[in-house]
PDB file of N, CA and C in Angstrom:
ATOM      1  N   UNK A   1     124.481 144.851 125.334  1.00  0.00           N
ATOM      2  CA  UNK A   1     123.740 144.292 126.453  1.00  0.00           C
ATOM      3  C   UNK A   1     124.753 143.803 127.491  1.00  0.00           C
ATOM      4  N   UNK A   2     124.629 144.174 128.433  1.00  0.00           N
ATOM      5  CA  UNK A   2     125.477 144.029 129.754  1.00  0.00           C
ATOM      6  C   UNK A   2     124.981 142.208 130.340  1.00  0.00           C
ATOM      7  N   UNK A   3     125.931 142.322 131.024  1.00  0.00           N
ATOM      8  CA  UNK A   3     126.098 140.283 131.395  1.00  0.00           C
ATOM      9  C   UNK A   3     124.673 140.435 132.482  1.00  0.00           C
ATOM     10  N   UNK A   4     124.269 141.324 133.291  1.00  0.00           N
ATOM     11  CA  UNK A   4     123.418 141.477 133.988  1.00  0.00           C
ATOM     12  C   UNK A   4     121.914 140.978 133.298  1.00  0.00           C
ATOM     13  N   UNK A   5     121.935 141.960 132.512  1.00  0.00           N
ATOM     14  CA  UNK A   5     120.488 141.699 131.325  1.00  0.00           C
ATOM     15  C   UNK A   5     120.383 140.279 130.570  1.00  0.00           C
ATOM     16  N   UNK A   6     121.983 140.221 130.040  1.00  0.00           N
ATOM     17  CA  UNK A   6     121.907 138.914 129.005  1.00  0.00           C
ATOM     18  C   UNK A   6     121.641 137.754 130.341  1.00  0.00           C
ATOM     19  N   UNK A   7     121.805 137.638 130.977  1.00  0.00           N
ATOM     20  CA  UNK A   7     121.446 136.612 132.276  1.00  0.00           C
ATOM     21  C   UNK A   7     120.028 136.353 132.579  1.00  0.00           C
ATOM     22  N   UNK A   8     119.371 137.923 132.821  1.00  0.00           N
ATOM     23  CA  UNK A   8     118.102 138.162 133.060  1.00  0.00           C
ATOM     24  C   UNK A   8     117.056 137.412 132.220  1.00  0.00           C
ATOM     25  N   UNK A   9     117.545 137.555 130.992  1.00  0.00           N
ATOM     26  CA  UNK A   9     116.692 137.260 129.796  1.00  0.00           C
ATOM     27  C   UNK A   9     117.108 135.919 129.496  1.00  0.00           C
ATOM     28  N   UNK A  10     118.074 135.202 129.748  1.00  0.00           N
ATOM     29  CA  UNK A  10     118.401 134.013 128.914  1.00  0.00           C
ATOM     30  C   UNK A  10     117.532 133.242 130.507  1.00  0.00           C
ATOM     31  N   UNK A  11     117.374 133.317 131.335  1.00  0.00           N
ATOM     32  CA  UNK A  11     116.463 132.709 132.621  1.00  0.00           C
ATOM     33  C   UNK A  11     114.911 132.609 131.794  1.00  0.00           C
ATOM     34  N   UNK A  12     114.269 133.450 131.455  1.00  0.00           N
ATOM     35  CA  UNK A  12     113.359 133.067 131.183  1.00  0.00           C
ATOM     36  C   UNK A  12     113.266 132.850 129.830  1.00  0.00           C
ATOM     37  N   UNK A  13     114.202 132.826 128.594  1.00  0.00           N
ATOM     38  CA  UNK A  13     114.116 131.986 127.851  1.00  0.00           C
ATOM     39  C   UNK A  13     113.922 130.760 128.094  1.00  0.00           C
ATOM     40  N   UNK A  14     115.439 130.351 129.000  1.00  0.00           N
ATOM     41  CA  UNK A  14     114.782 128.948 128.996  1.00  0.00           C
ATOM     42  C   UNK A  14     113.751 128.798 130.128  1.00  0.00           C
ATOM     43  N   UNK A  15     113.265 129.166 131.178  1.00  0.00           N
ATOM     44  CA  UNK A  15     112.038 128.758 131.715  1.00  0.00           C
ATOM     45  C   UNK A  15     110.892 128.408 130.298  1.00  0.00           C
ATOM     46  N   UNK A  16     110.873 129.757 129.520  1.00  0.00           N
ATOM     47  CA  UNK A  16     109.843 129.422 128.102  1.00  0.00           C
ATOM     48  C   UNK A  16     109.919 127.894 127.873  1.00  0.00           C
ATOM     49  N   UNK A  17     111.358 127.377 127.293  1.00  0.00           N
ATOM     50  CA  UNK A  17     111.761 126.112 126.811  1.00  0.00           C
ATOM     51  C   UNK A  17     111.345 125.086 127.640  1.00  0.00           C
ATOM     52  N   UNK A  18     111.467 125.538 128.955  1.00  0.00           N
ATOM     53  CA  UNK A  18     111.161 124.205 129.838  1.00  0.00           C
ATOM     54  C   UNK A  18     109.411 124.329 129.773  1.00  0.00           C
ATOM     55  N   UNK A  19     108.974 125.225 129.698  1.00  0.00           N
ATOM     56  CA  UNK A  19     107.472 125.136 129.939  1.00  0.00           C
ATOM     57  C   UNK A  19     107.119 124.424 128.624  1.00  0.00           C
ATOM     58  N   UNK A  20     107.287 124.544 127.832  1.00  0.00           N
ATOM     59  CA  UNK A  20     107.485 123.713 126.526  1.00  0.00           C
ATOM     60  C   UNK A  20     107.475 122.343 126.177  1.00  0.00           C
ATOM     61  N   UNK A  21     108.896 122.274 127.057  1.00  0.00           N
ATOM     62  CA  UNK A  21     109.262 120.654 127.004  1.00  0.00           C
ATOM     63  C   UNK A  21     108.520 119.593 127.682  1.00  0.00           C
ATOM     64  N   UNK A  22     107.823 120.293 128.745  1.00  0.00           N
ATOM     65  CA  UNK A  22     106.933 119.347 129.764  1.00  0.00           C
ATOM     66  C   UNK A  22     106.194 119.548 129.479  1.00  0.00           C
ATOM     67  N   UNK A  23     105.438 120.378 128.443  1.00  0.00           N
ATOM     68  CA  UNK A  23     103.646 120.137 127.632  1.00  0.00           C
ATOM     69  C   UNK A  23     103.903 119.059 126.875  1.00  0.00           C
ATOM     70  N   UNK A  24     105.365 118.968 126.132  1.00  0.00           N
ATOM     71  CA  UNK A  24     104.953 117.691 125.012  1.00  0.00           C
ATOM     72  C   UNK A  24     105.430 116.697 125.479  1.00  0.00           C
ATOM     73  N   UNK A  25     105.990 116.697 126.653  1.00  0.00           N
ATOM     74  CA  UNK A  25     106.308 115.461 127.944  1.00  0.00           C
ATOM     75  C   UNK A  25     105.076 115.068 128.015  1.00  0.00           C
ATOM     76  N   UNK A  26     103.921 115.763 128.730  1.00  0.00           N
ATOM     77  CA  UNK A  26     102.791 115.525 128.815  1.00  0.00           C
ATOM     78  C   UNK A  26     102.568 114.930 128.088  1.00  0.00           C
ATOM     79  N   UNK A  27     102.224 115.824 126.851  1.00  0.00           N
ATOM     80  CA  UNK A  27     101.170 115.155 126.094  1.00  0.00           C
ATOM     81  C   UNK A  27     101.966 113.459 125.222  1.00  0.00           C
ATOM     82  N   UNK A  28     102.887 113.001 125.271  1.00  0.00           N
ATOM     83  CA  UNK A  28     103.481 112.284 125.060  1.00  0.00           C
ATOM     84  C   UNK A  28     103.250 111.090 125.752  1.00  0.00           C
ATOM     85  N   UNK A  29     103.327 111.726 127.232  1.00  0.00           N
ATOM     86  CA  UNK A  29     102.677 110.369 127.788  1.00  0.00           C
ATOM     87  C   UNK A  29     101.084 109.811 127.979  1.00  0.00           C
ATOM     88  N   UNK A  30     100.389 110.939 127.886  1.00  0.00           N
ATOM     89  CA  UNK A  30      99.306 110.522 127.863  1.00  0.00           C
ATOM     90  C   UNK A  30      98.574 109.659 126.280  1.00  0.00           C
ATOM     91  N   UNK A  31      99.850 110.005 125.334  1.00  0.00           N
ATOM     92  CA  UNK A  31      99.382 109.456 123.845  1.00  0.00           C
ATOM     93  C   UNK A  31     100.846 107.854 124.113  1.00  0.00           C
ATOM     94  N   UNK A  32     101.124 107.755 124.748  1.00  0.00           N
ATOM     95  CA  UNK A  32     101.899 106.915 125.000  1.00  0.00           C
ATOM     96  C   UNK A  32     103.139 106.587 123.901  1.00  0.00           C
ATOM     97  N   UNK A  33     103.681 107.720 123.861  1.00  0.00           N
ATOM     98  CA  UNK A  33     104.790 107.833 122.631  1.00  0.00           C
ATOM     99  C   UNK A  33     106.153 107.718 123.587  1.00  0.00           C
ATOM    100  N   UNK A  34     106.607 106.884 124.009  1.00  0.00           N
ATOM    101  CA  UNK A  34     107.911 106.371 124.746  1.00  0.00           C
ATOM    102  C   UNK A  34     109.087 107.827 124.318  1.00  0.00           C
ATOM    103  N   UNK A  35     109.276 107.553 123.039  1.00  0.00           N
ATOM    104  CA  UNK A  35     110.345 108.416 122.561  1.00  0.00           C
ATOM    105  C   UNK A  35     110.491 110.074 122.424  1.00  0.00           C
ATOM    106  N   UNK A  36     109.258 110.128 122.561  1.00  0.00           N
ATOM    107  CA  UNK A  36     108.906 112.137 122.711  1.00  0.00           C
ATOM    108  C   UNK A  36     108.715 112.077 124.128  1.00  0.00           C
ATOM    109  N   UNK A  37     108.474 111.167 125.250  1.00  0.00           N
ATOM    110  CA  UNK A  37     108.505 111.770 126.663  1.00  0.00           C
ATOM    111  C   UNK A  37     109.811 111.879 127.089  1.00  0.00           C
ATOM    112  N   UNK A  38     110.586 110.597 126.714  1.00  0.00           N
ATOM    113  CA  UNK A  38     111.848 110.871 126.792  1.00  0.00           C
ATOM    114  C   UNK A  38     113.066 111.901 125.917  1.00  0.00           C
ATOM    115  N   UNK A  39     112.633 112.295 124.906  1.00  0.00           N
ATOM    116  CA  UNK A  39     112.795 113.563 124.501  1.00  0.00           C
ATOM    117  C   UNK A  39     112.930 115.140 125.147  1.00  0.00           C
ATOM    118  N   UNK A  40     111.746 115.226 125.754  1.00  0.00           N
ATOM    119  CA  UNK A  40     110.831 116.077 125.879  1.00  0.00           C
ATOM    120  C   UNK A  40     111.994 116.647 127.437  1.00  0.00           C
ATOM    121  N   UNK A  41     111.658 115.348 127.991  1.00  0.00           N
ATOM    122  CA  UNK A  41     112.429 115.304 129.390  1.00  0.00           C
ATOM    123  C   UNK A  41     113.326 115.912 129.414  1.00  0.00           C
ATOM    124  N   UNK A  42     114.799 115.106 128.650  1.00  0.00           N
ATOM    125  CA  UNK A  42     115.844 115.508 128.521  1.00  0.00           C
ATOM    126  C   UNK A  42     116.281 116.855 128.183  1.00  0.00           C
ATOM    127  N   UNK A  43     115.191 117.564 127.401  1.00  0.00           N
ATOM    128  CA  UNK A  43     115.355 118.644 126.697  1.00  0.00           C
ATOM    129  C   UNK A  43     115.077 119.775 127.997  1.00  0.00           C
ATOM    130  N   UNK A  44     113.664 119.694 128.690  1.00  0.00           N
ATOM    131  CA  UNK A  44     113.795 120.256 129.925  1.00  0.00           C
ATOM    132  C   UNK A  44     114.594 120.030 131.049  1.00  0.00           C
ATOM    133  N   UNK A  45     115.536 119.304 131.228  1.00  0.00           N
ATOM    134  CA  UNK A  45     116.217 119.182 132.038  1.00  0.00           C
ATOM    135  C   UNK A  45     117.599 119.572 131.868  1.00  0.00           C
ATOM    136  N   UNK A  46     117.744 119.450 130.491  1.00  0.00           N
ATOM    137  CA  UNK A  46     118.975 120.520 130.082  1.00  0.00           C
ATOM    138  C   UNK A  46     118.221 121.952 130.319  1.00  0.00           C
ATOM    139  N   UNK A  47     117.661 122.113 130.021  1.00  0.00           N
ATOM    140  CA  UNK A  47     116.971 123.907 130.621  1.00  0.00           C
ATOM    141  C   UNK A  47     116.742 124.379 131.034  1.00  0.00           C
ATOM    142  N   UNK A  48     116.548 123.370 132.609  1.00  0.00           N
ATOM    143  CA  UNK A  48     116.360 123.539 133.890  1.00  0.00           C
ATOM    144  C   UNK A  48     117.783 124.374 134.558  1.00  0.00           C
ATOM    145  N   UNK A  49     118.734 123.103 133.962  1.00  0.00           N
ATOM    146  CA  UNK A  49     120.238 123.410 134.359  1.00  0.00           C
ATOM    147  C   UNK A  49     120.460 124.916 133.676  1.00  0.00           C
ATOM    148  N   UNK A  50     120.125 125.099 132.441  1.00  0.00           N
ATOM    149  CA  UNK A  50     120.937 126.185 132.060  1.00  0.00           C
ATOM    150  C   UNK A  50     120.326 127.298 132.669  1.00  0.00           C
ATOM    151  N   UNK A  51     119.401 127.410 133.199  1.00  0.00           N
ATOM    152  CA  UNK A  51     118.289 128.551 133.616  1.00  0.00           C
ATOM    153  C   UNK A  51     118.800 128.516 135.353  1.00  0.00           C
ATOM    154  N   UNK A  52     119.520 127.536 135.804  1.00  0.00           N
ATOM    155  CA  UNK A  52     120.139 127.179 137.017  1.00  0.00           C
ATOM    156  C   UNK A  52     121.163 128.335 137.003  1.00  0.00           C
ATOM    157  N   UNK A  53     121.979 127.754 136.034  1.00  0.00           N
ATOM    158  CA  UNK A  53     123.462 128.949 135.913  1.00  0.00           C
ATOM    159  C   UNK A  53     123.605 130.121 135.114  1.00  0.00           C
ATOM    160  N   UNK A  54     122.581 129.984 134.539  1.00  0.00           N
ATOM    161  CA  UNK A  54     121.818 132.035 134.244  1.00  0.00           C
ATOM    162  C   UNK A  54     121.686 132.767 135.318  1.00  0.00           C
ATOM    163  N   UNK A  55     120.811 132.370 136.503  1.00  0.00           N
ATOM    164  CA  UNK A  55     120.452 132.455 137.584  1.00  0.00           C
ATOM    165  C   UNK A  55     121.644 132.976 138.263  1.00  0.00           C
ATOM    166  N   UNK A  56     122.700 131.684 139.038  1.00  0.00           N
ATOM    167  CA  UNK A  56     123.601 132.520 139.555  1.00  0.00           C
ATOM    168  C   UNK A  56     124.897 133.039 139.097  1.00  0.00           C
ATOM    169  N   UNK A  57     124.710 133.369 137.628  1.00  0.00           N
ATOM    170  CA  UNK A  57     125.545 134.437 136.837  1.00  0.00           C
ATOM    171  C   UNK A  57     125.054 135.726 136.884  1.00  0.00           C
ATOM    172  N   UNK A  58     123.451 135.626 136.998  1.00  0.00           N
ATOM    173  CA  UNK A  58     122.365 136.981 137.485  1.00  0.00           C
ATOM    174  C   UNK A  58     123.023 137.592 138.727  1.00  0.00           C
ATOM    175  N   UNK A  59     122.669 136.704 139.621  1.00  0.00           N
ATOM    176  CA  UNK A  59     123.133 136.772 141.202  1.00  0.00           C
ATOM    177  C   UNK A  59     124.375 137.245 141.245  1.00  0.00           C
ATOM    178  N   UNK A  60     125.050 136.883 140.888  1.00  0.00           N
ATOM    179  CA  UNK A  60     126.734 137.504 141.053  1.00  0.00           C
ATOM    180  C   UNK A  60     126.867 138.653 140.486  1.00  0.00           C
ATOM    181  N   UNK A  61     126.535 138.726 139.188  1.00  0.00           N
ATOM    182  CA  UNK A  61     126.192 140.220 138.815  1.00  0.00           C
ATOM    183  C   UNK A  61     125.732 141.065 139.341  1.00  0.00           C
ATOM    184  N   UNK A  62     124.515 140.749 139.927  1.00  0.00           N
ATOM    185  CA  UNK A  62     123.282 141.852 140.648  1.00  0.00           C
ATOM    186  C   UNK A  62     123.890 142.407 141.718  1.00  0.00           C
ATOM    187  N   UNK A  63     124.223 141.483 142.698  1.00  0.00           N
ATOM    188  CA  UNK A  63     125.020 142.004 143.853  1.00  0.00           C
ATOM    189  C   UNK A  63     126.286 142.021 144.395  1.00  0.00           C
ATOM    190  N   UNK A  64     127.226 142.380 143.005  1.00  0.00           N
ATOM    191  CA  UNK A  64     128.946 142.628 142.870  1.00  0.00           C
ATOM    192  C   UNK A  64     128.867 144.094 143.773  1.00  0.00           C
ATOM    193  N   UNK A  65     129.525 144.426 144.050  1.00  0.00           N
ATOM    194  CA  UNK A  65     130.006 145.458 144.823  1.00  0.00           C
ATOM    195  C   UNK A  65     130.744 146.416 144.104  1.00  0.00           C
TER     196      UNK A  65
END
């Protein structure tokens, strides 16, 4: 698998993860569990970032010359 693809795909892995992390963010706060929203958070926000620099490892790839 070429750095192009492995980029492609690891983006919406973690988008998956983040869509994830902010359902049980959700539902965390609405059951008022302090420690799984803040969990939950952290976990999407690391996945945010990594799906950040998947992104422009994609980008640099896609349109190298």
């Amino acid at each position: 698998m070429d750095k192009k693809r492995a980029a492609f795909f690891s983006i919406f892995l973690f988008l998956a993860v983040n869509v994830f992390a902010l359902s049980n963010a959700i539902e965390g706060y609405y059951g008022h569990e302090d420690g799984r929203v803040y969990g939950a958070v952290t976990v999407a926000l690391i996945s945010t970032l990594l799906a950040t620099v998947a992104f422009f490892i994609w980008k640099k790839a896609e349109y190298k010359k």
